[in-house]
PDB file of N, CA and C in Angstrom:
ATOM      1  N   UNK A   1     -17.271 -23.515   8.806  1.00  0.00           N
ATOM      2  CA  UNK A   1     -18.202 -22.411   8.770  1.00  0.00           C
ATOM      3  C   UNK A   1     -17.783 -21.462   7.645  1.00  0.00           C
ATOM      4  N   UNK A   2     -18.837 -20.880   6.642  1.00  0.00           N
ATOM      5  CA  UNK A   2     -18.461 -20.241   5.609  1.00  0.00           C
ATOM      6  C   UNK A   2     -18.932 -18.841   6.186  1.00  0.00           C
ATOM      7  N   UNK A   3     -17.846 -17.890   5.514  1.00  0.00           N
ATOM      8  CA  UNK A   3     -18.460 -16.571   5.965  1.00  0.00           C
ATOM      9  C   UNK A   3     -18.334 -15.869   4.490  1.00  0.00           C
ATOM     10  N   UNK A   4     -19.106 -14.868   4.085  1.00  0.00           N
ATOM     11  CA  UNK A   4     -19.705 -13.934   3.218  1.00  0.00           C
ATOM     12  C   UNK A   4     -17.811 -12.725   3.390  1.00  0.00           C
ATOM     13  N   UNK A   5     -17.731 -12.219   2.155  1.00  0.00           N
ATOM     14  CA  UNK A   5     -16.825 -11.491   1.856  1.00  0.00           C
ATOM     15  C   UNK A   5     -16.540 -10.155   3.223  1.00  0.00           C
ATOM     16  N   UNK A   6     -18.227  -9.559   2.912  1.00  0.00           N
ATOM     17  CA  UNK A   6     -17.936  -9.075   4.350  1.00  0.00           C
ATOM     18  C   UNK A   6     -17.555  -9.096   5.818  1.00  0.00           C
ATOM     19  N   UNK A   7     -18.893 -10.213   5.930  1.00  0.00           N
ATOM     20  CA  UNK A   7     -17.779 -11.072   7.705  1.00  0.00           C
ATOM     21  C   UNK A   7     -16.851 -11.353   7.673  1.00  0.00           C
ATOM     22  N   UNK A   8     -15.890 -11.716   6.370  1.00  0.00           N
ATOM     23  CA  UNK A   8     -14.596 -12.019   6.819  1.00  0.00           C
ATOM     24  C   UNK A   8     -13.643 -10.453   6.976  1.00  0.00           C
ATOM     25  N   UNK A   9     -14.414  -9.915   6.216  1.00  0.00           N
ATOM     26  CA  UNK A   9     -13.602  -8.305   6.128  1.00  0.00           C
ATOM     27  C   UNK A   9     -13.359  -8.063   7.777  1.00  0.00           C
ATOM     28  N   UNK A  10     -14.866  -8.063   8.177  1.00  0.00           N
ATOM     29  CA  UNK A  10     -14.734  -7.665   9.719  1.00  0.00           C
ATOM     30  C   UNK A  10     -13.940  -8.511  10.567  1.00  0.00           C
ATOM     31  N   UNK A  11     -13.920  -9.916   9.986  1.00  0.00           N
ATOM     32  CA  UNK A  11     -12.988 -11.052  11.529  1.00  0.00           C
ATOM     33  C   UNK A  11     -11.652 -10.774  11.143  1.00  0.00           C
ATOM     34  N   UNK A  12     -11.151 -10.475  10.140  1.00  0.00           N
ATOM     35  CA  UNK A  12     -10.013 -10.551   9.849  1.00  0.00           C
ATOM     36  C   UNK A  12      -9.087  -9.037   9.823  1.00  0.00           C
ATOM     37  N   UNK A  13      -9.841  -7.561   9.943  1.00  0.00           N
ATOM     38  CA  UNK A  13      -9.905  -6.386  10.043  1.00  0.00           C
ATOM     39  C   UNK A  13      -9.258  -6.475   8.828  1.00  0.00           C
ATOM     40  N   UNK A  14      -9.692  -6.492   7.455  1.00  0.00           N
ATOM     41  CA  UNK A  14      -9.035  -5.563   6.372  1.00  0.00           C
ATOM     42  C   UNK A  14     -10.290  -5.480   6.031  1.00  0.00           C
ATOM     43  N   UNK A  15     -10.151  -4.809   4.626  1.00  0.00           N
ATOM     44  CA  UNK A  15     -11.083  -3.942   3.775  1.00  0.00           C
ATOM     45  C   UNK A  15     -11.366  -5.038   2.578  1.00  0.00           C
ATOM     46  N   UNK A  16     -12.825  -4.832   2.613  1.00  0.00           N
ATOM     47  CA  UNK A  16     -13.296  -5.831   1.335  1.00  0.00           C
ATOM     48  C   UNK A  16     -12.774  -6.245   0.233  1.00  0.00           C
ATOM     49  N   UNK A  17     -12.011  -5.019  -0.487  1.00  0.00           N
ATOM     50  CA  UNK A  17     -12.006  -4.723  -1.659  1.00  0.00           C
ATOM     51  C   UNK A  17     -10.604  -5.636  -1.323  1.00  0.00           C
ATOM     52  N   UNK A  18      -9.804  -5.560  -0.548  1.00  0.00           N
ATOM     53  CA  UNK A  18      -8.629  -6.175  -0.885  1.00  0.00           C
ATOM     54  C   UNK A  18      -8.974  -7.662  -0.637  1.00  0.00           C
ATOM     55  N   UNK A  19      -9.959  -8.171   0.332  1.00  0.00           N
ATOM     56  CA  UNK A  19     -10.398  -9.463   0.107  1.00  0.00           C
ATOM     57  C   UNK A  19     -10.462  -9.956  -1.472  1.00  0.00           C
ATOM     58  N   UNK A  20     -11.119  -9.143  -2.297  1.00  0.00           N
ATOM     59  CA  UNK A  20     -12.009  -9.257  -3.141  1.00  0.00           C
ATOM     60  C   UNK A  20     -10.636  -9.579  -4.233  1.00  0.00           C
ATOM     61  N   UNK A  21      -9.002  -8.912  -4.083  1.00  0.00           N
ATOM     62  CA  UNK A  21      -8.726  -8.701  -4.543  1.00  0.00           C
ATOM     63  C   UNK A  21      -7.654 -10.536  -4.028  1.00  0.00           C
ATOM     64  N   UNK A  22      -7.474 -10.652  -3.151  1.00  0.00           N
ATOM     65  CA  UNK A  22      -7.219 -11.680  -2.794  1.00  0.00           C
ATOM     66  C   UNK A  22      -7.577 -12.996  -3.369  1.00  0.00           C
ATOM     67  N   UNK A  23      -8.989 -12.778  -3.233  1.00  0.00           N
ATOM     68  CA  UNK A  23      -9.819 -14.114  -3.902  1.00  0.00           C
ATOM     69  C   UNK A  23      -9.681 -13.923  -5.154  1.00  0.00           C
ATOM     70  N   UNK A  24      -9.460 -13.201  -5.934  1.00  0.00           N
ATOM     71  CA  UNK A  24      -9.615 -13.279  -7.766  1.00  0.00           C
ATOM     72  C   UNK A  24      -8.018 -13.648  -8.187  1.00  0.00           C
ATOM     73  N   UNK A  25      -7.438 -13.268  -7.197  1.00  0.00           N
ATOM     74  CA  UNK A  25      -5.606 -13.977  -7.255  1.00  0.00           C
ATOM     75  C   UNK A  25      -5.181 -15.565  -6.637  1.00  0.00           C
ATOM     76  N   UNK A  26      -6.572 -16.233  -6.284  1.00  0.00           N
ATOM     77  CA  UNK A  26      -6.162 -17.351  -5.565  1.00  0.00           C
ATOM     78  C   UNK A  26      -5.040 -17.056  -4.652  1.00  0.00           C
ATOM     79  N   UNK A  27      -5.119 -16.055  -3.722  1.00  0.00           N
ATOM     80  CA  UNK A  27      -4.482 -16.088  -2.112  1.00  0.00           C
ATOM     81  C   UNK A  27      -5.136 -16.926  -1.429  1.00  0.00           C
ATOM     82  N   UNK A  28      -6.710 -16.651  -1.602  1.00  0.00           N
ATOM     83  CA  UNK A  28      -8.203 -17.212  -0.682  1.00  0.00           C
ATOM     84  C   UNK A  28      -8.592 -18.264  -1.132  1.00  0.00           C
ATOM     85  N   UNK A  29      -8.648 -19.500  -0.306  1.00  0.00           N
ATOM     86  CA  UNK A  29      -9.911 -20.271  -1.101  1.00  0.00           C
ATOM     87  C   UNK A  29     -11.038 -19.623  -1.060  1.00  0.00           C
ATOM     88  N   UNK A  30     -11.793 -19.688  -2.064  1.00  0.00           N
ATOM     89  CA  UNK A  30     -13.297 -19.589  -1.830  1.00  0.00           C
ATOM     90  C   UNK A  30     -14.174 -20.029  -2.943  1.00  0.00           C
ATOM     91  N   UNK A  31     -15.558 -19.882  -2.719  1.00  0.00           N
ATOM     92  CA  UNK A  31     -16.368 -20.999  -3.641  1.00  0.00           C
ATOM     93  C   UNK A  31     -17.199 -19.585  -3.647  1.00  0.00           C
ATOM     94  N   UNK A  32     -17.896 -19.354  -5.184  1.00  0.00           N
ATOM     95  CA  UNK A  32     -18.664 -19.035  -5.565  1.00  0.00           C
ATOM     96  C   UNK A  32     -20.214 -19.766  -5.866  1.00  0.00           C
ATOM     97  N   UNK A  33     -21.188 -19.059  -5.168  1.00  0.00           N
ATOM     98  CA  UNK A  33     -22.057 -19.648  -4.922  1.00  0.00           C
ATOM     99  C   UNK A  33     -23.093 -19.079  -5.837  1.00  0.00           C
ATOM    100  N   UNK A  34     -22.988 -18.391  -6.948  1.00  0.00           N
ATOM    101  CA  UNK A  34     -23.880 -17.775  -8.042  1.00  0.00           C
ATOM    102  C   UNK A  34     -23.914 -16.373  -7.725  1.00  0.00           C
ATOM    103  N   UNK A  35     -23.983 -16.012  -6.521  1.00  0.00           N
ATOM    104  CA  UNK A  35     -24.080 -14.581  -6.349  1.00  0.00           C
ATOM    105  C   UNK A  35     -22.975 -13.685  -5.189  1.00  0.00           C
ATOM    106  N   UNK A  36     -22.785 -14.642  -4.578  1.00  0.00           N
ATOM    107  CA  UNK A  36     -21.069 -14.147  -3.918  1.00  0.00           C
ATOM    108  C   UNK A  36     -20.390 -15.461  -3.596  1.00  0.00           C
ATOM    109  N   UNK A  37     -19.194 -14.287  -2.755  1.00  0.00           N
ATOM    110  CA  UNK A  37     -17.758 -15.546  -2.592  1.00  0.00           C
ATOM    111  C   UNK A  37     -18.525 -15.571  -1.321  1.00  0.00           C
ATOM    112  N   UNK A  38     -17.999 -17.302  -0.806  1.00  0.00           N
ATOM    113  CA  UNK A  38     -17.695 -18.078   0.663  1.00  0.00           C
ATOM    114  C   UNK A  38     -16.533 -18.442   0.802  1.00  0.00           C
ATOM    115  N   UNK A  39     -16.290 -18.012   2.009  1.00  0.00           N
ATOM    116  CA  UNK A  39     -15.002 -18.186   2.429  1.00  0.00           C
ATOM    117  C   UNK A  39     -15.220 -19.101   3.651  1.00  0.00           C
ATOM    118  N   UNK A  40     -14.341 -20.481   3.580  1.00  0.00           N
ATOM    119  CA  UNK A  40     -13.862 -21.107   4.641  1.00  0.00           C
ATOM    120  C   UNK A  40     -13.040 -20.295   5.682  1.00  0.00           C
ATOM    121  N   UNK A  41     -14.015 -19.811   7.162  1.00  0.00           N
ATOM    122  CA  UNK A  41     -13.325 -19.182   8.177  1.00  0.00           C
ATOM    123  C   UNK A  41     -11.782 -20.307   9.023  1.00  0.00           C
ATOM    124  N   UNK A  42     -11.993 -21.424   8.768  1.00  0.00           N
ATOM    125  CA  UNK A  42     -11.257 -22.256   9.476  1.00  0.00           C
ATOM    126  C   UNK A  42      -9.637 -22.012   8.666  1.00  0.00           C
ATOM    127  N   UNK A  43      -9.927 -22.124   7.133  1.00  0.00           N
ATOM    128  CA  UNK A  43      -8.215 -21.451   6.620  1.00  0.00           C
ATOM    129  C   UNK A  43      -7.752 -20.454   6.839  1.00  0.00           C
ATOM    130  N   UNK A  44      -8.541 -19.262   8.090  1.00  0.00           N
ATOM    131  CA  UNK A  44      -7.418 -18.445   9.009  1.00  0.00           C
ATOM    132  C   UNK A  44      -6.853 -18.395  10.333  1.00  0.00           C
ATOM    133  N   UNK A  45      -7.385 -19.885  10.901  1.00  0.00           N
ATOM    134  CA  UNK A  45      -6.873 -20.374  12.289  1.00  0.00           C
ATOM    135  C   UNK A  45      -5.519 -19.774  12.485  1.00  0.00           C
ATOM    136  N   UNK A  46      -4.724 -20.296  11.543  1.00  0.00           N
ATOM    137  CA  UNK A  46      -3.124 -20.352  11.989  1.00  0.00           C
ATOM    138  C   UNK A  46      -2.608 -19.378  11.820  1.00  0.00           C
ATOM    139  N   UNK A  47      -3.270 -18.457  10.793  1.00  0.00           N
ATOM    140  CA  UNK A  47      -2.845 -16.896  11.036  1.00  0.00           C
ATOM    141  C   UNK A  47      -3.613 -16.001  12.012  1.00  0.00           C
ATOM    142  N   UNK A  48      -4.810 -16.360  12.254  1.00  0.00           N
ATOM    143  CA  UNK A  48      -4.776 -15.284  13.724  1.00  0.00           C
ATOM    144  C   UNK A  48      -3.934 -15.881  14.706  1.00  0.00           C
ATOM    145  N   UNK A  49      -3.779 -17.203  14.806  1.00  0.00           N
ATOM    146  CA  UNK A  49      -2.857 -17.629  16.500  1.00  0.00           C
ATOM    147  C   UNK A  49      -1.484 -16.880  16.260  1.00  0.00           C
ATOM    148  N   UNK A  50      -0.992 -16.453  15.097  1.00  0.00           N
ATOM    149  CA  UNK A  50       0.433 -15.987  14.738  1.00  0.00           C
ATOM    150  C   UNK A  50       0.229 -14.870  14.940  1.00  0.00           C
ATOM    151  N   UNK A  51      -0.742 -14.042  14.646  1.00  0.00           N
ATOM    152  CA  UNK A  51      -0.805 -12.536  14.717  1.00  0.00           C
ATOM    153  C   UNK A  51      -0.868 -12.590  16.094  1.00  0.00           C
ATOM    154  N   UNK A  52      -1.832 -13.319  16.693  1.00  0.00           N
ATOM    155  CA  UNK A  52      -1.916 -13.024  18.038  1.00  0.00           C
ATOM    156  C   UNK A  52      -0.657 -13.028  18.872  1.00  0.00           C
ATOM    157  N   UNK A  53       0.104 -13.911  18.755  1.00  0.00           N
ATOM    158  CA  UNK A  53       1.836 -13.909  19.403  1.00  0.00           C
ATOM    159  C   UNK A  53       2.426 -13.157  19.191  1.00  0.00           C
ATOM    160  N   UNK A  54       2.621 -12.949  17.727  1.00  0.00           N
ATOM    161  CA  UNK A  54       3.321 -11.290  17.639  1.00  0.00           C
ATOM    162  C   UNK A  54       2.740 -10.389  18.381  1.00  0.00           C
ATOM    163  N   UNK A  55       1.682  -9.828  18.324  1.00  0.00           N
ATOM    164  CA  UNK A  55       0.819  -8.836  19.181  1.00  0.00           C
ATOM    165  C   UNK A  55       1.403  -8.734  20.412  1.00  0.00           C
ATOM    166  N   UNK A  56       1.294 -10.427  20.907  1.00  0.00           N
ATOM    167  CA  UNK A  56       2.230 -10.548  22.430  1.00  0.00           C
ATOM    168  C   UNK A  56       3.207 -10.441  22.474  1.00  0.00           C
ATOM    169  N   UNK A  57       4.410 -10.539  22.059  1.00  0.00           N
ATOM    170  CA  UNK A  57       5.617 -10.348  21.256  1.00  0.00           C
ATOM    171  C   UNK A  57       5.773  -9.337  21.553  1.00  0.00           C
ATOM    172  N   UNK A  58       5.232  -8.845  20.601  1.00  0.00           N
ATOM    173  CA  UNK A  58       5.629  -6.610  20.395  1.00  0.00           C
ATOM    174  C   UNK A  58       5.470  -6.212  22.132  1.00  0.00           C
ATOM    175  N   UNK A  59       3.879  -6.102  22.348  1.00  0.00           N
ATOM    176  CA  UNK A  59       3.772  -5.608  23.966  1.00  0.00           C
ATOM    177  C   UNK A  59       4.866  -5.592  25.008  1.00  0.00           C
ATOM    178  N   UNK A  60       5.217  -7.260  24.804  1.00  0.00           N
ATOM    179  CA  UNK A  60       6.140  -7.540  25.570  1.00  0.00           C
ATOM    180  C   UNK A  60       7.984  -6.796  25.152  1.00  0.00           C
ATOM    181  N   UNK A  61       8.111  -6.853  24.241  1.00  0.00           N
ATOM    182  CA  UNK A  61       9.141  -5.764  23.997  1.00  0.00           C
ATOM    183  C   UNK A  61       8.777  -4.413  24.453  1.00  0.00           C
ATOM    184  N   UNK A  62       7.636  -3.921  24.006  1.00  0.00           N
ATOM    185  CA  UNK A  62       7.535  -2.280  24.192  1.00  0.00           C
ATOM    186  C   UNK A  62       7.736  -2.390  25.706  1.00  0.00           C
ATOM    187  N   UNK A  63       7.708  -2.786  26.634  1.00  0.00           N
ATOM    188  CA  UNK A  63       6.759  -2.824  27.698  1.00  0.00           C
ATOM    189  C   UNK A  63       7.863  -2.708  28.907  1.00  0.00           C
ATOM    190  N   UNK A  64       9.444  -3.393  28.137  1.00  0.00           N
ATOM    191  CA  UNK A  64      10.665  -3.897  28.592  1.00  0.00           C
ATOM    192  C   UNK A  64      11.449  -2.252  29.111  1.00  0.00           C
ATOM    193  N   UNK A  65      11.853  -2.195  30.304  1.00  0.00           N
ATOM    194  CA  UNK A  65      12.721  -0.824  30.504  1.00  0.00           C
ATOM    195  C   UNK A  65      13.371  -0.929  29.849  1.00  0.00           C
ATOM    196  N   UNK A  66      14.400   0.580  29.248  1.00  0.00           N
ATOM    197  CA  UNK A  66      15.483   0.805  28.621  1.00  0.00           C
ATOM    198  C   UNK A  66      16.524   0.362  29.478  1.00  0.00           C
ATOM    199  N   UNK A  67      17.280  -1.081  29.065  1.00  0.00           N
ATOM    200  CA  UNK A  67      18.145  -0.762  30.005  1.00  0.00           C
ATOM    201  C   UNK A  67      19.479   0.073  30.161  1.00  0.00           C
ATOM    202  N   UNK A  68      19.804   0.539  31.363  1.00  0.00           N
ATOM    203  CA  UNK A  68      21.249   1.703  31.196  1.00  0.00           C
ATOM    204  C   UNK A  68      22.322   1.341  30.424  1.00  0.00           C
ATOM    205  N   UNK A  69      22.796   2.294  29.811  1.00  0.00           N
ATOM    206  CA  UNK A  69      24.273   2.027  29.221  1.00  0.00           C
ATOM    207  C   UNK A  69      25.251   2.795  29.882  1.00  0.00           C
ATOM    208  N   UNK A  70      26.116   1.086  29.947  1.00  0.00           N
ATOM    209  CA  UNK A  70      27.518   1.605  31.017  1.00  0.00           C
ATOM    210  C   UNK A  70      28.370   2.470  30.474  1.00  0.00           C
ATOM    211  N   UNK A  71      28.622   2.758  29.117  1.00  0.00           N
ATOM    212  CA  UNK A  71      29.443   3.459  28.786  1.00  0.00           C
ATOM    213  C   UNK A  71      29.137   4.594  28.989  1.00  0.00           C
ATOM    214  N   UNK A  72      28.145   5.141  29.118  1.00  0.00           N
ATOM    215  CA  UNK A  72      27.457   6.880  29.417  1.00  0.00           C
ATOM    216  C   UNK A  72      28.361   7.616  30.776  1.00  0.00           C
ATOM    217  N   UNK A  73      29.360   8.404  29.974  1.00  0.00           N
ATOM    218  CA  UNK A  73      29.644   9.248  31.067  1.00  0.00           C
ATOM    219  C   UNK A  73      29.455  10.342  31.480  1.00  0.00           C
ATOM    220  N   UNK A  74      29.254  10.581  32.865  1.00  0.00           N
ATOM    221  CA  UNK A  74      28.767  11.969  33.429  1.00  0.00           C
ATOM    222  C   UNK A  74      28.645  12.817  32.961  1.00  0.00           C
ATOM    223  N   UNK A  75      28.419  14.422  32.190  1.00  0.00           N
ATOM    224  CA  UNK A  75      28.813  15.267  31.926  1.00  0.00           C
ATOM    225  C   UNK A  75      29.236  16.521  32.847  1.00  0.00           C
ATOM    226  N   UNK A  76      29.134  16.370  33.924  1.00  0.00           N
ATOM    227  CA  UNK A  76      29.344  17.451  34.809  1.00  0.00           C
ATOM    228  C   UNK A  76      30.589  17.560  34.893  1.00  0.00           C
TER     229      UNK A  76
END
């Protein structure tokens, strides 16, 4: 499935312009079709499943109690 510079802006949450800036550096495949870029949505499978784990990742750290430290002594 090909998506237009913009839909990918939106599936992928960045900003056009750095798409734009992507594709003229060969980061992106994409095919010019006379009047804009297409982008193959399927060459970002493996980076959303990665973002997505990290995402889970992080949560799951933030999410973890502090645990106590034994060395902390009383002050009283």
């Amino acid at each position: 499935m090909y998506l237009t510079v913009e839909e990918t802006a939106e599936y992928l949450e960045l900003p056009e312009d750095y798409l734009r800036h992507l594709i003229l550096n060969h980061k992106i495949k994409a095919i010019y079709d006379g009047r804009q870029y297409l982008i193959n949505k399927n060459q970002f499978h493996n980076h959303m499943e990665q973002m997505e784990n990290y995402r889970k990742m992080i949560q799951e750290y933030l999410s973890e109690p502090i645990p106590e430290d034994p060395d902390v002594k009383d002050e009283d």
